[in-house]
Protein backbone atom coordinates (compact mmCIF):
# COMPACT_ATOMS: atom_id res chain seq x y z
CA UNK A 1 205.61 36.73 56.71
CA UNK A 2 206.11 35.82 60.07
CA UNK A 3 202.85 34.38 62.09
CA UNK A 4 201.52 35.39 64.88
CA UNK A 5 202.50 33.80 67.98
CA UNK A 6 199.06 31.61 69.63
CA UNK A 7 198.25 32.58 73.12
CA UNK A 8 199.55 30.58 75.85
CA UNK A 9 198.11 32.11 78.68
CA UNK A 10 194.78 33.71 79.19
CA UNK A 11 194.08 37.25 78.89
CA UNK A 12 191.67 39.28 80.53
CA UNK A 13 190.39 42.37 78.80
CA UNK A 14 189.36 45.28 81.70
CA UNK A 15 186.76 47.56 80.04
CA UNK A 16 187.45 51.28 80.74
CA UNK A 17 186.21 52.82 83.80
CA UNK A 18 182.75 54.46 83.29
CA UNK A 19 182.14 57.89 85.18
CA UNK A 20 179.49 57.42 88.12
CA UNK A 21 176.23 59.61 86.36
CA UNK A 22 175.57 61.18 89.80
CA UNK A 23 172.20 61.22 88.96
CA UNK A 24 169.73 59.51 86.85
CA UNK A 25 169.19 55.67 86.75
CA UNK A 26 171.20 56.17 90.07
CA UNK A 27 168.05 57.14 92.24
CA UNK A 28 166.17 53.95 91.56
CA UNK A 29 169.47 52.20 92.67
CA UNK A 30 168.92 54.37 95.92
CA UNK A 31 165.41 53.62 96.52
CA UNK A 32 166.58 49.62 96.17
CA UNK A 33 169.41 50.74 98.66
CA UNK A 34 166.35 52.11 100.56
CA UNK A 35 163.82 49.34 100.61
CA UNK A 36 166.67 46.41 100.94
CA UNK A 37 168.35 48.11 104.02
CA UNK A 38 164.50 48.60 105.87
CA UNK A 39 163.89 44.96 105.16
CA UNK A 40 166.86 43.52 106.27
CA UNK A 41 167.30 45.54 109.16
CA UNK A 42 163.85 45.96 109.86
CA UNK A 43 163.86 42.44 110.41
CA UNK A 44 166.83 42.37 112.03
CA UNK A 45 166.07 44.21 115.03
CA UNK A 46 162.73 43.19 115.48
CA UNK A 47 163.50 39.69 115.39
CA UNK A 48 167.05 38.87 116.79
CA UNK A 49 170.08 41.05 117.08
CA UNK A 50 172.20 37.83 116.59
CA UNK A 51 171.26 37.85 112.28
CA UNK A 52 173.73 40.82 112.35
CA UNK A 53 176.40 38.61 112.69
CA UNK A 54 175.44 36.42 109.37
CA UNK A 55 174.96 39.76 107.23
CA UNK A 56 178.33 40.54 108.47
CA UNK A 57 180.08 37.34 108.53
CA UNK A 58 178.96 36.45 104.98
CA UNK A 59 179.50 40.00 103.52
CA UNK A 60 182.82 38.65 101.86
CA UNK A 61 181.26 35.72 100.37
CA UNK A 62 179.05 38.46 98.78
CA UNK A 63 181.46 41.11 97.11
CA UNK A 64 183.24 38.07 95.71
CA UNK A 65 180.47 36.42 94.09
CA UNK A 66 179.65 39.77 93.41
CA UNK A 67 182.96 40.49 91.43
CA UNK A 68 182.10 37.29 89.46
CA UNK A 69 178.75 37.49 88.71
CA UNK A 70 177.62 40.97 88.61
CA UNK A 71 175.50 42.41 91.12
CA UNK A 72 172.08 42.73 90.11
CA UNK A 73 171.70 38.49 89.90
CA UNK A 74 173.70 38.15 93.75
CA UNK A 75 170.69 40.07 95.07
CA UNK A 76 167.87 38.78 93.61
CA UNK A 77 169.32 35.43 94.58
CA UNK A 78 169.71 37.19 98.20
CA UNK A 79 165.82 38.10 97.81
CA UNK A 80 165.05 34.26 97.21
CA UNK A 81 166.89 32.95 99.82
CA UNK A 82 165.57 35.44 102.72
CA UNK A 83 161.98 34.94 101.51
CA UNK A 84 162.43 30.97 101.02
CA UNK A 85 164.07 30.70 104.63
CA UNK A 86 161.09 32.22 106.17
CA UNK A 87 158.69 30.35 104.46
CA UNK A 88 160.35 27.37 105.60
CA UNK A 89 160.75 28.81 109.18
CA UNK A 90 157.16 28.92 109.36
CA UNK A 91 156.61 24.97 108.97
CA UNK A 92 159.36 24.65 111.91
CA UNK A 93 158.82 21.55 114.76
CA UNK A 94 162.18 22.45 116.39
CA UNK A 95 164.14 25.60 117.29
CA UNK A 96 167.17 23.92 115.60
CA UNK A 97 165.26 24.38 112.51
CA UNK A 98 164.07 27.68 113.53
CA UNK A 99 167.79 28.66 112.91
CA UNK A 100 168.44 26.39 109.83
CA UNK A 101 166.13 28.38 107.77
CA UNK A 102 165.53 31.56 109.52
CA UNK A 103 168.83 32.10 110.81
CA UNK A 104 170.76 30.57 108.86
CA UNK A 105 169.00 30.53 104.74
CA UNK A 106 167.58 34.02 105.38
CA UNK A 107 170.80 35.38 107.09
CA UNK A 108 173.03 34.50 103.80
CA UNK A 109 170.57 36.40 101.88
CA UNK A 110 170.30 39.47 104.02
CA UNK A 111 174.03 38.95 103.49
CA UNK A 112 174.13 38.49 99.60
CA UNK A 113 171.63 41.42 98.92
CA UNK A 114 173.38 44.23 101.63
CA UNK A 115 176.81 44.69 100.64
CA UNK A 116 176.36 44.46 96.78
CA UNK A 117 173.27 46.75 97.11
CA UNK A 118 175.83 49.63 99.18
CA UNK A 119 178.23 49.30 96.60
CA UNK A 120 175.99 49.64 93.58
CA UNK A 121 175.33 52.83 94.94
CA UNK A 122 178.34 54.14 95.73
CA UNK A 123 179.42 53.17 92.14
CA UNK A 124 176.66 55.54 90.89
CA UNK A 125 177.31 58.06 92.51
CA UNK A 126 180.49 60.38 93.39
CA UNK A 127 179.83 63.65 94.01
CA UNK A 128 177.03 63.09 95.93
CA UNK A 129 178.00 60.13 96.79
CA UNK A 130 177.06 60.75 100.89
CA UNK A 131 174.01 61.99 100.37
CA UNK A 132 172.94 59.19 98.16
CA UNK A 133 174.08 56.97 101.05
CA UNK A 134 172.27 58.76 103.78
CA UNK A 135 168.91 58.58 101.62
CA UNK A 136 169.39 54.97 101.27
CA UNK A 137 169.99 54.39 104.77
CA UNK A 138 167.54 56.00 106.35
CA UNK A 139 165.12 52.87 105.26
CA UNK A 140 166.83 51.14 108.54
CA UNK A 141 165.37 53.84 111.00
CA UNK A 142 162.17 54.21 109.32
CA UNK A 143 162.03 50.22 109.03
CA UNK A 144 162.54 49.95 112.86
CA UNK A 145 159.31 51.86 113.81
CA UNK A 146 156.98 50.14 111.98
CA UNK A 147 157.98 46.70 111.64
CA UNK A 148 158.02 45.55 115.72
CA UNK A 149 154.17 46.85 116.21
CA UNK A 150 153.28 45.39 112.25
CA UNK A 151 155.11 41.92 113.41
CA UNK A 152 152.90 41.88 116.25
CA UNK A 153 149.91 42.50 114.99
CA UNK A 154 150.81 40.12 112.46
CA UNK A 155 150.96 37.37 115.29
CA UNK A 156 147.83 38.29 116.76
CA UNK A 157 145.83 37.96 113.97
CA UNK A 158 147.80 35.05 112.23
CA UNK A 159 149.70 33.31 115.01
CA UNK A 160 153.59 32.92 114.21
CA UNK A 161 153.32 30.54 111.49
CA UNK A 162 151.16 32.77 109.60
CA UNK A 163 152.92 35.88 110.23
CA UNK A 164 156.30 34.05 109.47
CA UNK A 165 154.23 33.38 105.79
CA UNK A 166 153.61 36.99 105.76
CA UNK A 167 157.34 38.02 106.66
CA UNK A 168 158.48 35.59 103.62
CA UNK A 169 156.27 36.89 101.22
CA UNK A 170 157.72 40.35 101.70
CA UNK A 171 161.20 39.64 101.84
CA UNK A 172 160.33 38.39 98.47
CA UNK A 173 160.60 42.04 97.30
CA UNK A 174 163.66 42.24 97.85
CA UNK A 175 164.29 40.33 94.45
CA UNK A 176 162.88 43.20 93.00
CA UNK A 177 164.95 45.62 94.73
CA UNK A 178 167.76 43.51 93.01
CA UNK A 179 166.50 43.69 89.34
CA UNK A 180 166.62 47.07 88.86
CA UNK A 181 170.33 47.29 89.54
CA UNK A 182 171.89 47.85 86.49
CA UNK A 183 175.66 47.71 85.80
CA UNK A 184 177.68 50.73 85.15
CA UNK A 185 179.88 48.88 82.67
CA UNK A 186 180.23 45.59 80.97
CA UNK A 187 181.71 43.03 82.89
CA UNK A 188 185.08 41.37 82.27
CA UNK A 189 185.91 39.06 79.15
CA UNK A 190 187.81 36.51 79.09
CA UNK A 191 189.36 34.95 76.29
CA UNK A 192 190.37 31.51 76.80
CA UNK A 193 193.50 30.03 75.39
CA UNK A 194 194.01 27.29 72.91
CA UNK A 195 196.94 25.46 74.59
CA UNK A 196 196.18 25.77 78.59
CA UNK A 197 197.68 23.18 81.18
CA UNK A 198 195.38 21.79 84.08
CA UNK A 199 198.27 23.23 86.02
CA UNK A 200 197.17 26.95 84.34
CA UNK A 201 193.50 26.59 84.83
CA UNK A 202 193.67 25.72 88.43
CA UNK A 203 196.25 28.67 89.18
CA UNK A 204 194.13 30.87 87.19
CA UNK A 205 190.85 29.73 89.59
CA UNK A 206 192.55 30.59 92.44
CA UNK A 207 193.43 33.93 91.01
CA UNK A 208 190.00 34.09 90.41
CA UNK A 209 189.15 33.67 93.92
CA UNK A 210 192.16 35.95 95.40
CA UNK A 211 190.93 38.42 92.84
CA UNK A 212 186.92 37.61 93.91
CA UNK A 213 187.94 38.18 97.58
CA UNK A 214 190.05 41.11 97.14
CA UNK A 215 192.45 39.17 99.89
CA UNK A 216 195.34 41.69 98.36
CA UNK A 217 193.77 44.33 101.12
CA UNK A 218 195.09 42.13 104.11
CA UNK A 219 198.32 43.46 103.28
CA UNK A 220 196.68 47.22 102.46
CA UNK A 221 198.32 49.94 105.55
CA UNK A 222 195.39 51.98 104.96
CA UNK A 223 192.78 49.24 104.72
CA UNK A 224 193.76 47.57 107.77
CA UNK A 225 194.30 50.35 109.72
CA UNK A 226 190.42 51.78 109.07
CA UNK A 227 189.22 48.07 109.63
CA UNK A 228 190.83 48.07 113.18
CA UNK A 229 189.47 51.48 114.03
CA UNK A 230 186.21 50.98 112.97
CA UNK A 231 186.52 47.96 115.22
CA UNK A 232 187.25 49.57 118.20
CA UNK A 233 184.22 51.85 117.08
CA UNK A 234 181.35 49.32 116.56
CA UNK A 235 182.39 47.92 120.13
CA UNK A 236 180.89 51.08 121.51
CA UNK A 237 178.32 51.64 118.42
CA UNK A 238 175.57 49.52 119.55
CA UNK A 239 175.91 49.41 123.23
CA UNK A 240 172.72 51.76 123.67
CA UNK A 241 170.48 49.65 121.17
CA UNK A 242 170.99 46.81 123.08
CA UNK A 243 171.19 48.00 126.83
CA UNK A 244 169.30 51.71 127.27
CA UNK A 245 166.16 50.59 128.11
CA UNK A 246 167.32 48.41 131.16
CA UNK A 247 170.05 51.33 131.99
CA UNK A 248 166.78 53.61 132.10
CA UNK A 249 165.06 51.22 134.42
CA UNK A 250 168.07 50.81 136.36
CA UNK A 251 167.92 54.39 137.20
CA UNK A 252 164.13 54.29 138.14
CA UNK A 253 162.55 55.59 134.92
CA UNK A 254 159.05 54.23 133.68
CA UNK A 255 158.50 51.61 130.56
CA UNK A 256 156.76 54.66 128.65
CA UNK A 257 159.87 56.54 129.85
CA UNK A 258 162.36 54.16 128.36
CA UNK A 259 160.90 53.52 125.33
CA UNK A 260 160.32 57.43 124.60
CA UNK A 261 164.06 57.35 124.88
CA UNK A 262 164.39 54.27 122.28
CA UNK A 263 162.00 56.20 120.06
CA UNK A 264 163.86 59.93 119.81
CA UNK A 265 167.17 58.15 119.52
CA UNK A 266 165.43 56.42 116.20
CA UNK A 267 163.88 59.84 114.41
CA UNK A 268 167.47 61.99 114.98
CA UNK A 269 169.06 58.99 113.56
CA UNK A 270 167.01 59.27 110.51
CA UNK A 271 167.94 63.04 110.41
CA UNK A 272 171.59 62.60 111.02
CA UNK A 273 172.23 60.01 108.38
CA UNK A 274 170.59 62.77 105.67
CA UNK A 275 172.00 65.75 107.43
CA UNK A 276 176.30 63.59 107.63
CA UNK A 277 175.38 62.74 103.75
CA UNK A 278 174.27 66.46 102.51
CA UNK A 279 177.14 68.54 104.26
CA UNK A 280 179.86 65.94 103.36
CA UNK A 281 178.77 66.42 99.64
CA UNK A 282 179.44 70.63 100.17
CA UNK A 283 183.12 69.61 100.07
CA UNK A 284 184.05 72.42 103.06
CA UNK A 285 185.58 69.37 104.88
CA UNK A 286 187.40 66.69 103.90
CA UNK A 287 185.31 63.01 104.25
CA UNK A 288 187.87 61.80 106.82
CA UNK A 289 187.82 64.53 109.06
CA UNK A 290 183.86 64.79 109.01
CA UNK A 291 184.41 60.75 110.12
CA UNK A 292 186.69 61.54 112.72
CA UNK A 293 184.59 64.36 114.41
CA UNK A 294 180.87 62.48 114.33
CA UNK A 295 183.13 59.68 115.90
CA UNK A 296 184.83 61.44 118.86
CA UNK A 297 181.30 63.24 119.51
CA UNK A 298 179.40 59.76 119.45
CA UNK A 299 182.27 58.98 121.66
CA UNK A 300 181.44 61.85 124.21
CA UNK A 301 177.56 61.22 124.36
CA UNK A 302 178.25 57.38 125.13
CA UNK A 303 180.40 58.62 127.94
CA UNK A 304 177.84 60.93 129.06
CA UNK A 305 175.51 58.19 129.29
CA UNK A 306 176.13 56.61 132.83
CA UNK A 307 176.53 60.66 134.22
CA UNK A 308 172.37 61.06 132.89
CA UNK A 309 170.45 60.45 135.90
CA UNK A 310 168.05 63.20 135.37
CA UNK A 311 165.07 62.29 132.46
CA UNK A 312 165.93 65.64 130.69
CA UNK A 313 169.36 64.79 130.60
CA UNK A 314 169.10 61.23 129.55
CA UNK A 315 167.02 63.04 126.68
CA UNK A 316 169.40 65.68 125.62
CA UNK A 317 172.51 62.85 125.34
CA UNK A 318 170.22 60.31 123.52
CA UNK A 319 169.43 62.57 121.15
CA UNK A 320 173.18 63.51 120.74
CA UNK A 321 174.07 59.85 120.40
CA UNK A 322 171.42 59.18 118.26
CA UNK A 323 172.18 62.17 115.37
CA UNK A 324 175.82 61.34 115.72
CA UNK A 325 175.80 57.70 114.92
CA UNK A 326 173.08 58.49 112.12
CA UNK A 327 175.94 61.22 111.06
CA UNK A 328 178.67 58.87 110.66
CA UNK A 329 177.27 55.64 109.36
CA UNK A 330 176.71 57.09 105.78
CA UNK A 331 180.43 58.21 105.66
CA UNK A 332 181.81 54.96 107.24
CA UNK A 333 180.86 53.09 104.01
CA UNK A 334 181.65 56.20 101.89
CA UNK A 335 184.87 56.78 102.90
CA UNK A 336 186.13 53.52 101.42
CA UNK A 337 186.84 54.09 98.20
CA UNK A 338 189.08 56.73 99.14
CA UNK A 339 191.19 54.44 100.99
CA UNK A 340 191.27 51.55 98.74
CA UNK A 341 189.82 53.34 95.03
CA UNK A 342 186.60 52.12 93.06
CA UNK A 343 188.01 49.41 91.74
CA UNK A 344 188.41 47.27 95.27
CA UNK A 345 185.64 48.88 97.18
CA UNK A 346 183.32 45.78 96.34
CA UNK A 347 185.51 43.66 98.34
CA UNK A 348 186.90 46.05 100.87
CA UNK A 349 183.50 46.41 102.04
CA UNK A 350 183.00 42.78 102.42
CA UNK A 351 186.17 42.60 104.12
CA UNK A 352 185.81 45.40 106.20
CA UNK A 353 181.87 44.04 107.37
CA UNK A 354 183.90 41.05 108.58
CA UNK A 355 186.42 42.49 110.27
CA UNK A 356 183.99 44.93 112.30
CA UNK A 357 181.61 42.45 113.46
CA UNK A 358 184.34 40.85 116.25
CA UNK A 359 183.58 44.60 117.81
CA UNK A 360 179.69 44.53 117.41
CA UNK A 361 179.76 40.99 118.36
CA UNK A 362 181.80 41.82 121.82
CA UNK A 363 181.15 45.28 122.86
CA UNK A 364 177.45 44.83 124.36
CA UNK A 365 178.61 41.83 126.26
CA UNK A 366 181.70 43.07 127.75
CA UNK A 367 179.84 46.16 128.59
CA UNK A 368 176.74 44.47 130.66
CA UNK A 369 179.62 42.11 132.34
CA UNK A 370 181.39 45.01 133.26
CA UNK A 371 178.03 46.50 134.81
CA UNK A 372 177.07 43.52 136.82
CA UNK A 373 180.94 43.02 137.80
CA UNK A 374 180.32 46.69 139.48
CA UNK A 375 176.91 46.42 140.69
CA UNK A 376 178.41 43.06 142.47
């Protein structure tokens, strides 16, 4: 008889792909979707547009630990962190340590739990995929009315150390929101071989990393091309966020006025994210043409901007910009897996976060230089 040749390499043993349940188990993973995203955003905008940039900076750092450690223990570890940074935060005798720990501790867990949280979703769910993602979002609009008059209040009666305690303790949660994300499938075994080189093991590491990264989409057509638009796109995305409520001043409206404007832009956000996410699901139109149109209309209404000098007007265009850019958020994530299939979206979207924040990290400075270049 002849024997069996010994393994000389190492093997990795993919289980089979398990069908998303659409359903089910898959809710709870949208109400952690829900409750992560108003956290982290929530806290976000109230407290510094500038964390953005960590969520989005460290989202590939997230997908690939992600890929290697499963997905429920990356964001309860992402709960721990945002939590522990506040806390810490709070005993702060310098700014510099203000951004240690709440910029910088905090921001890598807002990072860690985001991403994998968006993706566990999306693996649940496919044919109602959208919908599932508009649900889940719709925590960051509902987050951003009640957290800035609940952080002040929280000063008032606790002073900022206190309320910094507070704001620690309930990023806490957040672990929670991470524990109840189960895996579809089993993760990946590997057997190890009996005769392996040091030479083997560290090509197979950083195989491991390549893999963890998903760095194979750099060279991805369809990948890169999306990343660059999308680009483009969040230059423009969060220009009113950031720069409506002096553009309504600047045009002689009232504080009550402006902020009325912040505030209906917020609730037909909150519609347009469930409204995008229910008729994509219908199937009339294909995902990528929905995209395309909420994009070229969010286009129009931040053209139309700068042309509202009447309060009715400024009205009727905020509430256009605000249901379009609810619309299209849901199927910018969804969309991905389409492009790149199931099996990479955990890293695309990490990828893709980083790519996208040189846009949101430009396009509201370029645009008030512009302004004051003009006004000058």
């Amino acid at each position: 008889m002849m024997e069996k040749p010994k393994k000389t390499q190492e093997e990795e043993q993919s289980p089979p792909q398990i069908a998303a349940p659409d359903g089910g188990w898959g809710w709870v993973v949208v109400g952690s979707l829900f409750f992560s995203s108003a956290l982290v955003f929530g806290l976000i905008r109230s407290l510094g547009v500038f964390f953005v940039e960590f969520v989005q900076y460290f989202g590939p750092i997230a997908a690939a630990a992600s890929n290697v450690f499963g997905t429920r223990p990356v964001v309860m570890l992402g709960g721990f962190l945002s939590g522990l940074g506040f806390i810490l935060a709070s005993q702060a005798t310098s700014l510099l340590h203000l951004y240690l720990t709440m910029g910088l501790i905090s921001g890598i867990g807002w990072a860690l739990i985001f991403t994998p949280t968006v993706a566990s979703v999306m693996q649940y769910f496919a044919v109602r995929r959208s919908l599932a993602m508009g649900l889940g979002f719709t925590g960051i609009g509902l987050s951003s009315f009640a957290f800035s008059p609940l952080f002040q209040y929280l000063v008032e009666a606790y002073a900022w150390r206190g309320a910094l305690l507070v704001l620690g303790g309930l990023s806490f949660n957040m672990i929670a929101c991470g524990a109840v994300i189960r895996p579809l499938g089993k993760p990946n075994v590997v057997l190890k071989t009996e005769n392996s080189s040091k030479l083997n093991k560290c090509s197979s590491l950083l195989s491991r990393i390549y893999e963890g990264f998903e760095l194979s989409l750099l060279s991805h057509r369809g990948f890169l091309t999306y990343s660059i638009a999308l680009t483009f796109f969040n230059a423009g995305y969060f220009i009113p966020y950031v720069h409506l409520v002096a553009h309504s001043h600047h045009i002689g409206f009232t504080e009550y006025q402006a902020a009325a404007v912040i505030s209906v832009t917020g609730v037909v956000d909150i519609l347009g994210r469930v409204a995008s996410g229910w008729f994509s699901d219908l199937g009339k139109i294909r995902m990528p043409h929905m995209l395309v149109v909420w994009t070229g209309l969010l286009g129009l209404s931040l053209m139309l901007i700068p042309a509202a000098v009447v309060y009715s007007g400024l009205i009727v265009v905020s509430l256009m910009y605000g249901f379009c850019a609810g619309a299209m958020t849901p199927l910018a994530f969804a969309v991905v897996p389409e492009i790149v299939g199931m099996e990479r979206m955990l890293g695309a979207l990490g990828l893709l976060q980083l790519i996208e924040s040189v846009g949101g990290l430009l396009g509201a400075p370029l645009s008030g230089r512009s302004f004051y270049l003009k006004e000058s």
